[in-house]
C-alpha atoms as a PDB file:
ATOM      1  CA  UNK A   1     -45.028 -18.759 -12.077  1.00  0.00           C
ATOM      2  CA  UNK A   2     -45.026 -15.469  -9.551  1.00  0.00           C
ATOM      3  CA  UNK A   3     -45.160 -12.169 -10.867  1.00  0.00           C
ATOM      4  CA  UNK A   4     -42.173 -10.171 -10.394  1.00  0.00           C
ATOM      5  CA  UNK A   5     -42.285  -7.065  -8.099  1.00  0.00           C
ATOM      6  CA  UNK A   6     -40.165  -5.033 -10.537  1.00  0.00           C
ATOM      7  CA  UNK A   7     -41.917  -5.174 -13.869  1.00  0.00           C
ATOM      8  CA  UNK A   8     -39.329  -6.674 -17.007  1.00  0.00           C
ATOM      9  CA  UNK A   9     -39.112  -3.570 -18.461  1.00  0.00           C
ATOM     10  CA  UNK A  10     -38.095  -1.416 -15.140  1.00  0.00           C
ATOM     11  CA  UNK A  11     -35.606  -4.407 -15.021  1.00  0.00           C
ATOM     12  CA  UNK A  12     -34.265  -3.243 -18.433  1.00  0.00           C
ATOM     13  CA  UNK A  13     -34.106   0.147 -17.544  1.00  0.00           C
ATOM     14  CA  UNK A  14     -32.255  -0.236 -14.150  1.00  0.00           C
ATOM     15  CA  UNK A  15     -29.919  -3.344 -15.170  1.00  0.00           C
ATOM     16  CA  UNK A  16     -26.118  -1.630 -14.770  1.00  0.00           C
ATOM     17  CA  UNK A  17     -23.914  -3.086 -17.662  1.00  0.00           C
ATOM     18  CA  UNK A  18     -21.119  -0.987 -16.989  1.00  0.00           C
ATOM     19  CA  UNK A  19     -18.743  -3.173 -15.561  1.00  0.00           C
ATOM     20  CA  UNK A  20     -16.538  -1.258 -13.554  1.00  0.00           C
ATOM     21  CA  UNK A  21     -20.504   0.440 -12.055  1.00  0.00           C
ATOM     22  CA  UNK A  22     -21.806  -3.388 -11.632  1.00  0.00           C
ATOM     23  CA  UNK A  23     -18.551  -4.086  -9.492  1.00  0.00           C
ATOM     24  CA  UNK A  24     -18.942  -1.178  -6.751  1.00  0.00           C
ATOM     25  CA  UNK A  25     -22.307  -1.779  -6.823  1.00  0.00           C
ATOM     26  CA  UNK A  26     -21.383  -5.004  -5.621  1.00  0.00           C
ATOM     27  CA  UNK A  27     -18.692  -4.114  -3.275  1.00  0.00           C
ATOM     28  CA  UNK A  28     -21.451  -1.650  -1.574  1.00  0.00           C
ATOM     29  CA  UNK A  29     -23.803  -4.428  -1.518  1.00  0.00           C
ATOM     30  CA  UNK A  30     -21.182  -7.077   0.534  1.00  0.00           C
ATOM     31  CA  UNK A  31     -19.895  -4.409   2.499  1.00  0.00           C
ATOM     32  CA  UNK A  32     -23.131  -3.401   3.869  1.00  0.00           C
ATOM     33  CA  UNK A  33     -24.161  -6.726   4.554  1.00  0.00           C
ATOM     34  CA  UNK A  34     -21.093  -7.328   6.717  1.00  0.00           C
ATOM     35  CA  UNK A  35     -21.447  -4.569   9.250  1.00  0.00           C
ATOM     36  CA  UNK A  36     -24.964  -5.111   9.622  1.00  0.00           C
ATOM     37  CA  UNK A  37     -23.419  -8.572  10.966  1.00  0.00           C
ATOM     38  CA  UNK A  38     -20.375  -6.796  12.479  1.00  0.00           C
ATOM     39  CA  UNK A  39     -21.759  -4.221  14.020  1.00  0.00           C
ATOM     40  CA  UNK A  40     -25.374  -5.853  15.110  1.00  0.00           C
ATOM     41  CA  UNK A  41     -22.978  -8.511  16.888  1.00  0.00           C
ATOM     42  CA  UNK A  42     -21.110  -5.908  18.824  1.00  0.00           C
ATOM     43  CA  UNK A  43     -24.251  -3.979  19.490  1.00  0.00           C
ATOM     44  CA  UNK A  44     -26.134  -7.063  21.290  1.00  0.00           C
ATOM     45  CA  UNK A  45     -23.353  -7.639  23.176  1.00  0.00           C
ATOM     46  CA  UNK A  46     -22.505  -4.329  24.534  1.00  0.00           C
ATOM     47  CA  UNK A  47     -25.603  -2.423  25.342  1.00  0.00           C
ATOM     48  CA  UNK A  48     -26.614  -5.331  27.007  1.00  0.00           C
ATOM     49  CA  UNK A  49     -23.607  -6.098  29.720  1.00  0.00           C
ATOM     50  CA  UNK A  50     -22.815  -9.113  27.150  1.00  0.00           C
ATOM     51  CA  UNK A  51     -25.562 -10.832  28.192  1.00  0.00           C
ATOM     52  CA  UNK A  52     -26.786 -11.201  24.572  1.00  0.00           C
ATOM     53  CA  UNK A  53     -23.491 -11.892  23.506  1.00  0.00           C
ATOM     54  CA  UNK A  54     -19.705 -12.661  24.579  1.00  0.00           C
ATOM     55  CA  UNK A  55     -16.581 -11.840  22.847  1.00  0.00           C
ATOM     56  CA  UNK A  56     -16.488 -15.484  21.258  1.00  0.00           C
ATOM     57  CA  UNK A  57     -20.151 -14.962  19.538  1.00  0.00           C
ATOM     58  CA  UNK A  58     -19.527 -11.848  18.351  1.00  0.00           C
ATOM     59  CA  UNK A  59     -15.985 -12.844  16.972  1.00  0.00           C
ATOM     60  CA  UNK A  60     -18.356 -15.806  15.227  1.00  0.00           C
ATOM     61  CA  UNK A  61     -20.523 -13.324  14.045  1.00  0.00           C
ATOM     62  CA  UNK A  62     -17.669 -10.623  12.610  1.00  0.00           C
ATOM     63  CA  UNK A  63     -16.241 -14.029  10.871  1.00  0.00           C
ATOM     64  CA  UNK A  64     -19.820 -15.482   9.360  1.00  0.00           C
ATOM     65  CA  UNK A  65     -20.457 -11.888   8.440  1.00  0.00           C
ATOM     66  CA  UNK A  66     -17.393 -11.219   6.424  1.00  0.00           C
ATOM     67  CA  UNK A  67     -18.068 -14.617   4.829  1.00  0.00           C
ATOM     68  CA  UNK A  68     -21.676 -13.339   3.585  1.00  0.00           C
ATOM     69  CA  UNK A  69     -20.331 -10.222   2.525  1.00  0.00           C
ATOM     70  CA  UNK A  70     -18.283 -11.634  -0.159  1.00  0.00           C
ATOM     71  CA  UNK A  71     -20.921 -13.849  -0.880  1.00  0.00           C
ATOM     72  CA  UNK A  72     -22.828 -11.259  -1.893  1.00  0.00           C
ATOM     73  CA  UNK A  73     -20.275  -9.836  -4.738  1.00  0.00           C
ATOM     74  CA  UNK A  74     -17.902 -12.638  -5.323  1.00  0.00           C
ATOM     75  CA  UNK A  75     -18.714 -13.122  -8.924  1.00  0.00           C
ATOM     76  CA  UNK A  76     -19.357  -9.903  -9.861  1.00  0.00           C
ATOM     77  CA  UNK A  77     -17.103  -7.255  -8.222  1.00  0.00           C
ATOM     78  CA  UNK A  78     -14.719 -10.475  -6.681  1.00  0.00           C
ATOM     79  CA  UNK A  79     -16.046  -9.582  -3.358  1.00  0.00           C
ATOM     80  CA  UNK A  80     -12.915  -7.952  -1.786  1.00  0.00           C
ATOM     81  CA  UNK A  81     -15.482  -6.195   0.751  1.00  0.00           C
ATOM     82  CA  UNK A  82     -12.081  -4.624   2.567  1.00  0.00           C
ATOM     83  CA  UNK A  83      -9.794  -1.928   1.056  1.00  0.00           C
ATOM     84  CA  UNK A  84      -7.194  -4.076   2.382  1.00  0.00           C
ATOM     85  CA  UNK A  85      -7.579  -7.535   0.055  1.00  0.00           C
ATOM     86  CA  UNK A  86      -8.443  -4.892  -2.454  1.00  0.00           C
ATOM     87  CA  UNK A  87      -5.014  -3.215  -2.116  1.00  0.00           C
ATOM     88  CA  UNK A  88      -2.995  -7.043  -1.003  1.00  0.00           C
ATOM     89  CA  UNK A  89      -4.577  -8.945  -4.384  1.00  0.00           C
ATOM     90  CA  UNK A  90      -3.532  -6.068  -6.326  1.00  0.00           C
ATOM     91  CA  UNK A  91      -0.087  -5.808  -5.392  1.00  0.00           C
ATOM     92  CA  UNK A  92       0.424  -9.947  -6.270  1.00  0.00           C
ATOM     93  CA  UNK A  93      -0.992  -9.183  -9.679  1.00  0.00           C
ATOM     94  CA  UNK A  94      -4.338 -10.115  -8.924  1.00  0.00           C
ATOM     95  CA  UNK A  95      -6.224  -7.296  -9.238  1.00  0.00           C
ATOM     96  CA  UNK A  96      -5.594  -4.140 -11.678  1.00  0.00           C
ATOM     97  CA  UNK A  97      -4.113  -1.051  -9.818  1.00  0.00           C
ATOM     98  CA  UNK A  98      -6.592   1.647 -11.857  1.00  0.00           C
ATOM     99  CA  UNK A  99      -9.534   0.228 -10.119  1.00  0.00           C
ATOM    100  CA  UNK A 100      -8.334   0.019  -6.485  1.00  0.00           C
ATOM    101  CA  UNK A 101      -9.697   3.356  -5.586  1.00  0.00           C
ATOM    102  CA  UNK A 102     -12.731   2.815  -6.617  1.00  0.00           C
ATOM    103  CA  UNK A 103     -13.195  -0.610  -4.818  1.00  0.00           C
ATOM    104  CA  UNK A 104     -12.162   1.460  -1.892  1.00  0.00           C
ATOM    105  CA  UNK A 105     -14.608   4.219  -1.923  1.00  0.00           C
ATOM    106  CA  UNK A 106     -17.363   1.966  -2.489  1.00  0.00           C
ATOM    107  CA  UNK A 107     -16.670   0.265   0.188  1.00  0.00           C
ATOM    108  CA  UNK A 108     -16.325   3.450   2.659  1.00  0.00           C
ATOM    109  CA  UNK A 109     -19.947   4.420   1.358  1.00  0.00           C
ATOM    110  CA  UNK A 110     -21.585   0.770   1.780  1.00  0.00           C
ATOM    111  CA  UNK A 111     -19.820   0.733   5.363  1.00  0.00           C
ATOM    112  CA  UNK A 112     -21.215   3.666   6.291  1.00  0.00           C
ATOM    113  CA  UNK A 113     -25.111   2.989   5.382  1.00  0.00           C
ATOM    114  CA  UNK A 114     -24.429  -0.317   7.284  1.00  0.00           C
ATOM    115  CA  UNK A 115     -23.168   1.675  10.504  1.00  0.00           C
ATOM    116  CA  UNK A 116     -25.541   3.422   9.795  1.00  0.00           C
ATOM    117  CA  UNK A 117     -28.607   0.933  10.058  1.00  0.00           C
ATOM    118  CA  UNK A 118     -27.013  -0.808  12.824  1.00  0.00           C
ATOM    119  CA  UNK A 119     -27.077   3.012  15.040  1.00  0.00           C
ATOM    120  CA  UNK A 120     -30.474   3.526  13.819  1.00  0.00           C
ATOM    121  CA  UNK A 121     -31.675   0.122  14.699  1.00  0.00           C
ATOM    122  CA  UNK A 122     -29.624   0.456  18.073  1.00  0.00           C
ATOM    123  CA  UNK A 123     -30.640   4.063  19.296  1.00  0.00           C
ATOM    124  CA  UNK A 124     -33.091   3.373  21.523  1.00  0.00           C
ATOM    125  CA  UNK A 125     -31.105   0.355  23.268  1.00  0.00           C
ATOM    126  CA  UNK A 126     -27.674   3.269  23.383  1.00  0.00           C
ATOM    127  CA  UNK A 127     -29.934   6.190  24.615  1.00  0.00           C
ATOM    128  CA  UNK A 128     -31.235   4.262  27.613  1.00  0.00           C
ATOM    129  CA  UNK A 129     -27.813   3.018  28.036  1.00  0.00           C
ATOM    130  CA  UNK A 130     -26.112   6.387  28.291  1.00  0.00           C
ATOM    131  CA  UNK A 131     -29.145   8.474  28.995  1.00  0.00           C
ATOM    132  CA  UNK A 132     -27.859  10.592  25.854  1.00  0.00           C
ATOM    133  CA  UNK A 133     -24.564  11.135  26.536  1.00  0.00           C
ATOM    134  CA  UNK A 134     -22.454   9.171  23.976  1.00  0.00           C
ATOM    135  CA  UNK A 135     -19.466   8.237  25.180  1.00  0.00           C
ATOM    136  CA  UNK A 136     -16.668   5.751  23.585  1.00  0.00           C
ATOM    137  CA  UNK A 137     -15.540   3.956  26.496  1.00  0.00           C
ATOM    138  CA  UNK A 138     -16.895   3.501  30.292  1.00  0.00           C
ATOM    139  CA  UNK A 139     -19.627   1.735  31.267  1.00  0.00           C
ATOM    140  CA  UNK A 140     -21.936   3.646  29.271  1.00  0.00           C
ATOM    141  CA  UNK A 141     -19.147   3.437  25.927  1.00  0.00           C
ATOM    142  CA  UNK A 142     -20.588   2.420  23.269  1.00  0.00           C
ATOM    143  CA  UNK A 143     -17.938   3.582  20.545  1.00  0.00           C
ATOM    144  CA  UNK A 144     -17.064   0.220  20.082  1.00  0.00           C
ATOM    145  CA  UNK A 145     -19.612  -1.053  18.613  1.00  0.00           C
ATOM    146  CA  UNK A 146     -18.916   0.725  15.211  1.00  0.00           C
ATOM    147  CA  UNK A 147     -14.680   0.866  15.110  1.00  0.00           C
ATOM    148  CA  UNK A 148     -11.947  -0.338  17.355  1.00  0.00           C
ATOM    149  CA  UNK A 149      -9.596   1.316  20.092  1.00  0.00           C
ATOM    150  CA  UNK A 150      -6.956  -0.300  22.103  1.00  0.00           C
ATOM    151  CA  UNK A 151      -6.450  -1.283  25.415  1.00  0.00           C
ATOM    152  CA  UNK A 152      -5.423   1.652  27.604  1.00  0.00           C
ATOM    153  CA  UNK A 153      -1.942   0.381  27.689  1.00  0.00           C
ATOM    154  CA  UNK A 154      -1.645  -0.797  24.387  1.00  0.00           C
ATOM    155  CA  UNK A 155       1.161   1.677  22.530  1.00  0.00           C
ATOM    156  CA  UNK A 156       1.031   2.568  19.036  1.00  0.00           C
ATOM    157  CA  UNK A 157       4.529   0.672  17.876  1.00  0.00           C
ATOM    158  CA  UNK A 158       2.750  -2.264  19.156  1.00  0.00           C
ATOM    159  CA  UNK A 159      -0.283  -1.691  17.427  1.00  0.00           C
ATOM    160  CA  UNK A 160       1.294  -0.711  14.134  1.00  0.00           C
ATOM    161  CA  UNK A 161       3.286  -4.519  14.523  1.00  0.00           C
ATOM    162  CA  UNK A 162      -0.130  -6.146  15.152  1.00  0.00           C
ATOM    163  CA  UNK A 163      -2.247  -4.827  12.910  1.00  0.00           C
ATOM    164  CA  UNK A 164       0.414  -6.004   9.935  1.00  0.00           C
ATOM    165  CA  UNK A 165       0.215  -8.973  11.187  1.00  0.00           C
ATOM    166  CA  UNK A 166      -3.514  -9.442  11.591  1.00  0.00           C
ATOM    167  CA  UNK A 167      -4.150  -8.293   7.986  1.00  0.00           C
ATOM    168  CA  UNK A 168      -1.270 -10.253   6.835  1.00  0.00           C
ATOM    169  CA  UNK A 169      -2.838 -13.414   8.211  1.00  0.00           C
ATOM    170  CA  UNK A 170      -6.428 -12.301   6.994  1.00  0.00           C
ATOM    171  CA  UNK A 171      -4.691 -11.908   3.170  1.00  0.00           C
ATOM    172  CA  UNK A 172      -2.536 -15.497   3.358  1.00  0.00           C
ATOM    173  CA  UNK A 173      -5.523 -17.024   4.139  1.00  0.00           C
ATOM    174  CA  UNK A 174      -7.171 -15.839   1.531  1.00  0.00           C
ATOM    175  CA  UNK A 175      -4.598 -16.494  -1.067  1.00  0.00           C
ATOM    176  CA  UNK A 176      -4.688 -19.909   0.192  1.00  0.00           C
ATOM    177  CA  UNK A 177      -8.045 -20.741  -0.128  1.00  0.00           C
ATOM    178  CA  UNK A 178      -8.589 -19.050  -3.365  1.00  0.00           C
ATOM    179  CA  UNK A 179      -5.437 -20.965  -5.134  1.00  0.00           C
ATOM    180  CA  UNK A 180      -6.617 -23.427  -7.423  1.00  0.00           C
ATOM    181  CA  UNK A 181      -2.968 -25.623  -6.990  1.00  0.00           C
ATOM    182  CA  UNK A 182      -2.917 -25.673  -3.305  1.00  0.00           C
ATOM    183  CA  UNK A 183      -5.730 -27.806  -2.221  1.00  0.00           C
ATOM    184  CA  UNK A 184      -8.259 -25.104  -2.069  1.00  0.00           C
ATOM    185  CA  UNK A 185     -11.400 -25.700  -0.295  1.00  0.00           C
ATOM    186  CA  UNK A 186     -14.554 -27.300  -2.293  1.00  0.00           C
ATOM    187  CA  UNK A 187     -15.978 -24.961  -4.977  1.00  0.00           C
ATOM    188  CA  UNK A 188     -18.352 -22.106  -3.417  1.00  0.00           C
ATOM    189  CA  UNK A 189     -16.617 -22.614  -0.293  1.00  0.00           C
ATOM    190  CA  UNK A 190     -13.847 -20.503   0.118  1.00  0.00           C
ATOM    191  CA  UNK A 191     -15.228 -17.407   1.349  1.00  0.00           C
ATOM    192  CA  UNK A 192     -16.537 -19.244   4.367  1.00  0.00           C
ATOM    193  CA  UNK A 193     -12.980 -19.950   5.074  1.00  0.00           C
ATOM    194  CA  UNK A 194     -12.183 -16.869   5.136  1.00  0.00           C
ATOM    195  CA  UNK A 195     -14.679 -16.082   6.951  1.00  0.00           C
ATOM    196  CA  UNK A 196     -13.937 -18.550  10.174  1.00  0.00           C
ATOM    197  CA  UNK A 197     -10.182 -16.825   9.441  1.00  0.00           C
ATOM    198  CA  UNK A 198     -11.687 -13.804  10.394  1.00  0.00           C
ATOM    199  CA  UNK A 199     -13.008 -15.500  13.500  1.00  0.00           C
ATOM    200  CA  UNK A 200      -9.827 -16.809  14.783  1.00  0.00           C
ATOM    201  CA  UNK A 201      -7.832 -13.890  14.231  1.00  0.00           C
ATOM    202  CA  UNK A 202     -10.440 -11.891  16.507  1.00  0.00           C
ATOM    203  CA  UNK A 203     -10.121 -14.810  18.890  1.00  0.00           C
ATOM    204  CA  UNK A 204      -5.908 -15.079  18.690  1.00  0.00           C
ATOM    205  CA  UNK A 205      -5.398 -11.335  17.835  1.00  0.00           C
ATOM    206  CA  UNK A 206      -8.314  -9.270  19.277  1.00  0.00           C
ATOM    207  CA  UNK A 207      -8.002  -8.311  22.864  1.00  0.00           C
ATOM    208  CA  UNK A 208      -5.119  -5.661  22.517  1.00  0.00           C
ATOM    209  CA  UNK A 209      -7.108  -3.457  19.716  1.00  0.00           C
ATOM    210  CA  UNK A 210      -9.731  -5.626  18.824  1.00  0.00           C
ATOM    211  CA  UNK A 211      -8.102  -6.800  15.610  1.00  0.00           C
ATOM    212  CA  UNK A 212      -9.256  -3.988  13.123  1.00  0.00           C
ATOM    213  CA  UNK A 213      -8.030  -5.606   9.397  1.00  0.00           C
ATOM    214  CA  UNK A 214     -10.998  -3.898   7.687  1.00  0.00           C
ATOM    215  CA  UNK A 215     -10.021   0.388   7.285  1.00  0.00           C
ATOM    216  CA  UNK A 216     -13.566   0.577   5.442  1.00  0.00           C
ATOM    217  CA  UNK A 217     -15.721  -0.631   8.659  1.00  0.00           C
ATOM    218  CA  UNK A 218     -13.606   1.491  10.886  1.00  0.00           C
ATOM    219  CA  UNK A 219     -13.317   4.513   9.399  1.00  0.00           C
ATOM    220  CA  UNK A 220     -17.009   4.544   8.316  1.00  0.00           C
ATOM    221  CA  UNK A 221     -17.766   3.774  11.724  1.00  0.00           C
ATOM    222  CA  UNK A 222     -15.178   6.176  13.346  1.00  0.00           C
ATOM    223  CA  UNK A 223     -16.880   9.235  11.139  1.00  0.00           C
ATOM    224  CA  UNK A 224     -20.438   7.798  11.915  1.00  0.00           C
ATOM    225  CA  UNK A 225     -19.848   8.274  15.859  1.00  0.00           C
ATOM    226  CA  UNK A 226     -18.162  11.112  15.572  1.00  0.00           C
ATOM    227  CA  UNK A 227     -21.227  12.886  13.822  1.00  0.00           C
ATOM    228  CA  UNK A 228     -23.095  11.508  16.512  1.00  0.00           C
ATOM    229  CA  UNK A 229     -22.325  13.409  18.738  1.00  0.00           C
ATOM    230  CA  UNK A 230     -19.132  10.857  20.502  1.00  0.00           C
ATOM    231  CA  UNK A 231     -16.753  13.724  20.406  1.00  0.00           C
ATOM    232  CA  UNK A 232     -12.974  14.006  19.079  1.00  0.00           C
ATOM    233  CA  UNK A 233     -12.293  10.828  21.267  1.00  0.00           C
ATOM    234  CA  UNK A 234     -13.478   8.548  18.270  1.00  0.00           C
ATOM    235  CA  UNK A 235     -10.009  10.055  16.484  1.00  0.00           C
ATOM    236  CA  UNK A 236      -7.712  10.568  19.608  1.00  0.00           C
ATOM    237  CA  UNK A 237      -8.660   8.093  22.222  1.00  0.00           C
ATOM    238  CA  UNK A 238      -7.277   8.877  25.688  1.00  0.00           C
ATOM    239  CA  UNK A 239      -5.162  11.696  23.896  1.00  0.00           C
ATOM    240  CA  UNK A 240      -3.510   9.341  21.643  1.00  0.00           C
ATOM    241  CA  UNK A 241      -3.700   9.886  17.825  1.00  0.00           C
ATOM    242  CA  UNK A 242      -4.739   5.952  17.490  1.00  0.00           C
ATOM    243  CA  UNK A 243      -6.919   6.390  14.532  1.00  0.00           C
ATOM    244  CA  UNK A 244      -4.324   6.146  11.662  1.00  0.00           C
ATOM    245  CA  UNK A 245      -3.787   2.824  12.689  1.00  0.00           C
ATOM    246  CA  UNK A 246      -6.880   0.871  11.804  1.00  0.00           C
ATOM    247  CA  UNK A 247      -6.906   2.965   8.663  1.00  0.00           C
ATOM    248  CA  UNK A 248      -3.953   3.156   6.927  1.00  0.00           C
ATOM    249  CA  UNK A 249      -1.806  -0.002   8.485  1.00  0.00           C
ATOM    250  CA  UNK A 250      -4.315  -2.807   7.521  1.00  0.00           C
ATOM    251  CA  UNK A 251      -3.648  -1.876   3.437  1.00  0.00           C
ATOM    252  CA  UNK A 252       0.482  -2.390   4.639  1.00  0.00           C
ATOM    253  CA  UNK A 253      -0.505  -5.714   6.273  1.00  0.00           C
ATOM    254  CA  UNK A 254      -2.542  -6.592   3.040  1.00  0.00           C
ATOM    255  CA  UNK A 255       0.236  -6.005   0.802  1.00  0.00           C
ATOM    256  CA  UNK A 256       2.850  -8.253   3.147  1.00  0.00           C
ATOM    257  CA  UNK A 257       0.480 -11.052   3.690  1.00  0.00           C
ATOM    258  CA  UNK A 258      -0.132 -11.405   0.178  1.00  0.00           C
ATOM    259  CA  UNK A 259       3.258 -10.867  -1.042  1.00  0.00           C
ATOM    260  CA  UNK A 260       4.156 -13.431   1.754  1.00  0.00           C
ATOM    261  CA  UNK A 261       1.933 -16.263   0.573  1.00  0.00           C
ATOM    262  CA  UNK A 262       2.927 -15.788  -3.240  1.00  0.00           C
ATOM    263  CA  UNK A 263       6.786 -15.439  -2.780  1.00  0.00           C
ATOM    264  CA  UNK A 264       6.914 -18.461  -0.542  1.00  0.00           C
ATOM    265  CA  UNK A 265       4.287 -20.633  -1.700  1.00  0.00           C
ATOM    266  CA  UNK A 266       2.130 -19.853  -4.913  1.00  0.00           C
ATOM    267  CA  UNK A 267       5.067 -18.696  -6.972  1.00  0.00           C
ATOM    268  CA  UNK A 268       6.770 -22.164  -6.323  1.00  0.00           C
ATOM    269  CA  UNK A 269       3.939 -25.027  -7.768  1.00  0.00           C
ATOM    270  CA  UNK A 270       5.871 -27.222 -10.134  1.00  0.00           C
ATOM    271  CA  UNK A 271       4.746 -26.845 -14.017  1.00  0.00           C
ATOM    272  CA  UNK A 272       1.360 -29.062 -14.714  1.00  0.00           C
ATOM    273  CA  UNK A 273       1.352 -30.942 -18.031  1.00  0.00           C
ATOM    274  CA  UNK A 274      -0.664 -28.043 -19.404  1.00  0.00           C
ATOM    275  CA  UNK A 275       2.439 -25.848 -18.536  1.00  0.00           C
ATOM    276  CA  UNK A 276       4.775 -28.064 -20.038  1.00  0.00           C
ATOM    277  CA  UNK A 277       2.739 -28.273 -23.119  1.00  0.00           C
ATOM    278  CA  UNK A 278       2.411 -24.876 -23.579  1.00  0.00           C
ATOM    279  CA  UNK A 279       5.861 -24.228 -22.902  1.00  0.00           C
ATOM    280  CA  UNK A 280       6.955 -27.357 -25.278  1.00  0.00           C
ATOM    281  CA  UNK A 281       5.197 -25.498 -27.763  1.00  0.00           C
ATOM    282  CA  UNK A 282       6.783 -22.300 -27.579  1.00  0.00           C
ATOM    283  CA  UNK A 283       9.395 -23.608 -27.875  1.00  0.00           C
ATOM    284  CA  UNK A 284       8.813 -25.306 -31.054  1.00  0.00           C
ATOM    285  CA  UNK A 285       7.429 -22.386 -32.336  1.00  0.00           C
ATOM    286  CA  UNK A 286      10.893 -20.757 -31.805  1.00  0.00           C
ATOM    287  CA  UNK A 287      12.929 -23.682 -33.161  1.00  0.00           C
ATOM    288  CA  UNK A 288      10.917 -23.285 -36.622  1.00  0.00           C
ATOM    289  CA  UNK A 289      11.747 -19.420 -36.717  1.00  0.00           C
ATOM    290  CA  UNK A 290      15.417 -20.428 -36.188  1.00  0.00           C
ATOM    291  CA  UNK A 291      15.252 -22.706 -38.807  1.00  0.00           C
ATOM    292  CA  UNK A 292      13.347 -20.658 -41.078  1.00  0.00           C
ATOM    293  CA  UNK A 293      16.021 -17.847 -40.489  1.00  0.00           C
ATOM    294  CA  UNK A 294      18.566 -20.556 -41.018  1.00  0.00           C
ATOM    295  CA  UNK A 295      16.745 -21.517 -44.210  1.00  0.00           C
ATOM    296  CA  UNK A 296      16.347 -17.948 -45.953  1.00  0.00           C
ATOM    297  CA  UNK A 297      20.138 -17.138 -44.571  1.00  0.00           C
ATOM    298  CA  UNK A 298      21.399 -20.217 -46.961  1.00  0.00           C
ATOM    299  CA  UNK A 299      19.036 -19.066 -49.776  1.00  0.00           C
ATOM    300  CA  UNK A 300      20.643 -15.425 -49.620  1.00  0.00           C
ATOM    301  CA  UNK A 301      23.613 -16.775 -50.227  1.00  0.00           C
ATOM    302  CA  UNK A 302      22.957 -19.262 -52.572  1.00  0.00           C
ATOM    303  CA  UNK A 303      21.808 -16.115 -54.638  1.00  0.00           C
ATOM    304  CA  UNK A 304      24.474 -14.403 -53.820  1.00  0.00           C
ATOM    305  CA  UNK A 305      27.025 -17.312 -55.322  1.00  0.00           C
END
């Protein structure tokens, strides 16, 4: 048997039992991993003239990397890893309202230590890219990497449209493969599926804005760039005030795609025979109070004669 590197009672000391503490921890933890795959993907591919990478891979790579991140805190913190499932799952009743900020601001801190690791990691590759002078789009842009920005003709009504549509999609699937009545994937499975979701919606819905859905990633990455020296163009790109749109629309589209897949589909599976026995039940239970009630009435006025 190996020796552990953390002695037991370190362990002991360190374990978090608070629940509500174990969760963000956990939501840090998948978050982080996911931009390390998010952004790393993007990075390969753009400081090197996507010649280490191509829009498909790195659409792969968003998609496996969403997949590991709620891998990594699916059965302790549910592994939202996105303020917008965290916001969509509680609005279907899935998910209690009082912890929803919390979820969220974990997330914003674990997205930022994973932007940045992935700038750190990067630096060199960016500096001898752009000689130093940061820049978000060009030849030498490299602003993408860590958020998205649309297409220079791409208008904001548009993108508003879009971006409730992407995160509604990214939310329906996730209902779907998380609903134990609808033919779910195997067991342990499902957050892949979400993951390759991810994937295709970059593929289908990317090329206008590059398909944001996640407000943690791109607002960690949008504050990471702009402390890097990228200038005010990370929050008004090409003079338009684009950056409310990755970060507050995806939450909207969260909220319709779930509320989309549960008023149309999960709220409608017929009764299984556990359902009709429970509700069988209750309703013997009520038949015996009204006879009861029916029993003490005649008694009363038995008494009474």
């Amino acid at each position: 048997m190996g020796l552990p590197l953390v002695p037991k009672k370190v362990r002991s000391c360190i374990t978090v039992k608070h629940e509500i503490a174990r969760g963000m921890l956990a939501e840090m933890a998948g978050i982080f991993v996911l931009v390390l795959f998010v952004d790393g993907g993007l990075a390969g591919g753009i400081v090197s003239g996507w010649i280490s990478g191509t829009p498909v891979s790195t659409a792969f790579s968003s998609g496996m990397g969403v997949a590991f991140g709620i891998y990594t805190g699916l059965a302790v913190s549910g592994g939202h890893v996105n303020p917008a499932i965290t916001v969509g799952l509680a609005s279907v009743g899935k998910f209690p309202w009082r912890r929803v900020p919390l979820w969220i601001l974990a997330q914003l801190i674990g997205a930022f230590c994973g932007a940045s690791v992935v700038f750190g990691i990067y630096y060199q590759s960016i500096d001898a890219l752009d000689g130093g002078n940061r820049t978000v789009f060009g030849p030498t842009g490299t602003g993408g990497i860590f958020c998205t920005y649309p297409q220079e003709y791409f208008g904001m009504g548009p993108g508003f449209v879009e971006q409730i549509i992407n995160t509604g999609l990214l939310l329906h699937c996730t209902l779907m493969f998380f609903d134990e009545r609808n033919g779910k994937p195997t067991k342990g499975m499902e957050p892949f599926f979400v993951g390759l979701s991810v994937a295709v919606i970059i593929l289908a819905w990317g090329h206008n804005a590059g398909a944001p859905m996640n407000p943690a990633r791109d607002l960690a990455g949008r504050l990471l760039t702009w402390l890097a020296g990228y200038g005010a163009e990370v929050w008004v790109p090409r003079g338009v005030h684009w950056w409310w749109i990755p970060t507050l629309v995806p939450p909207l589209g969260g909220i319709v795609g779930a509320n989309f897949y549960y008023l149309f589909v999960e709220l409608h599976h017929p009764a299984e025979d556990g359902d009709g026995e429970g509700v069988a039940e209750e309703l013997r239970q009520i038949q015996n109070e009204d006879v009861k009630l029916v029993d003490l009435k005649v008694g009363v006025q038995s008494n009474g004669e």
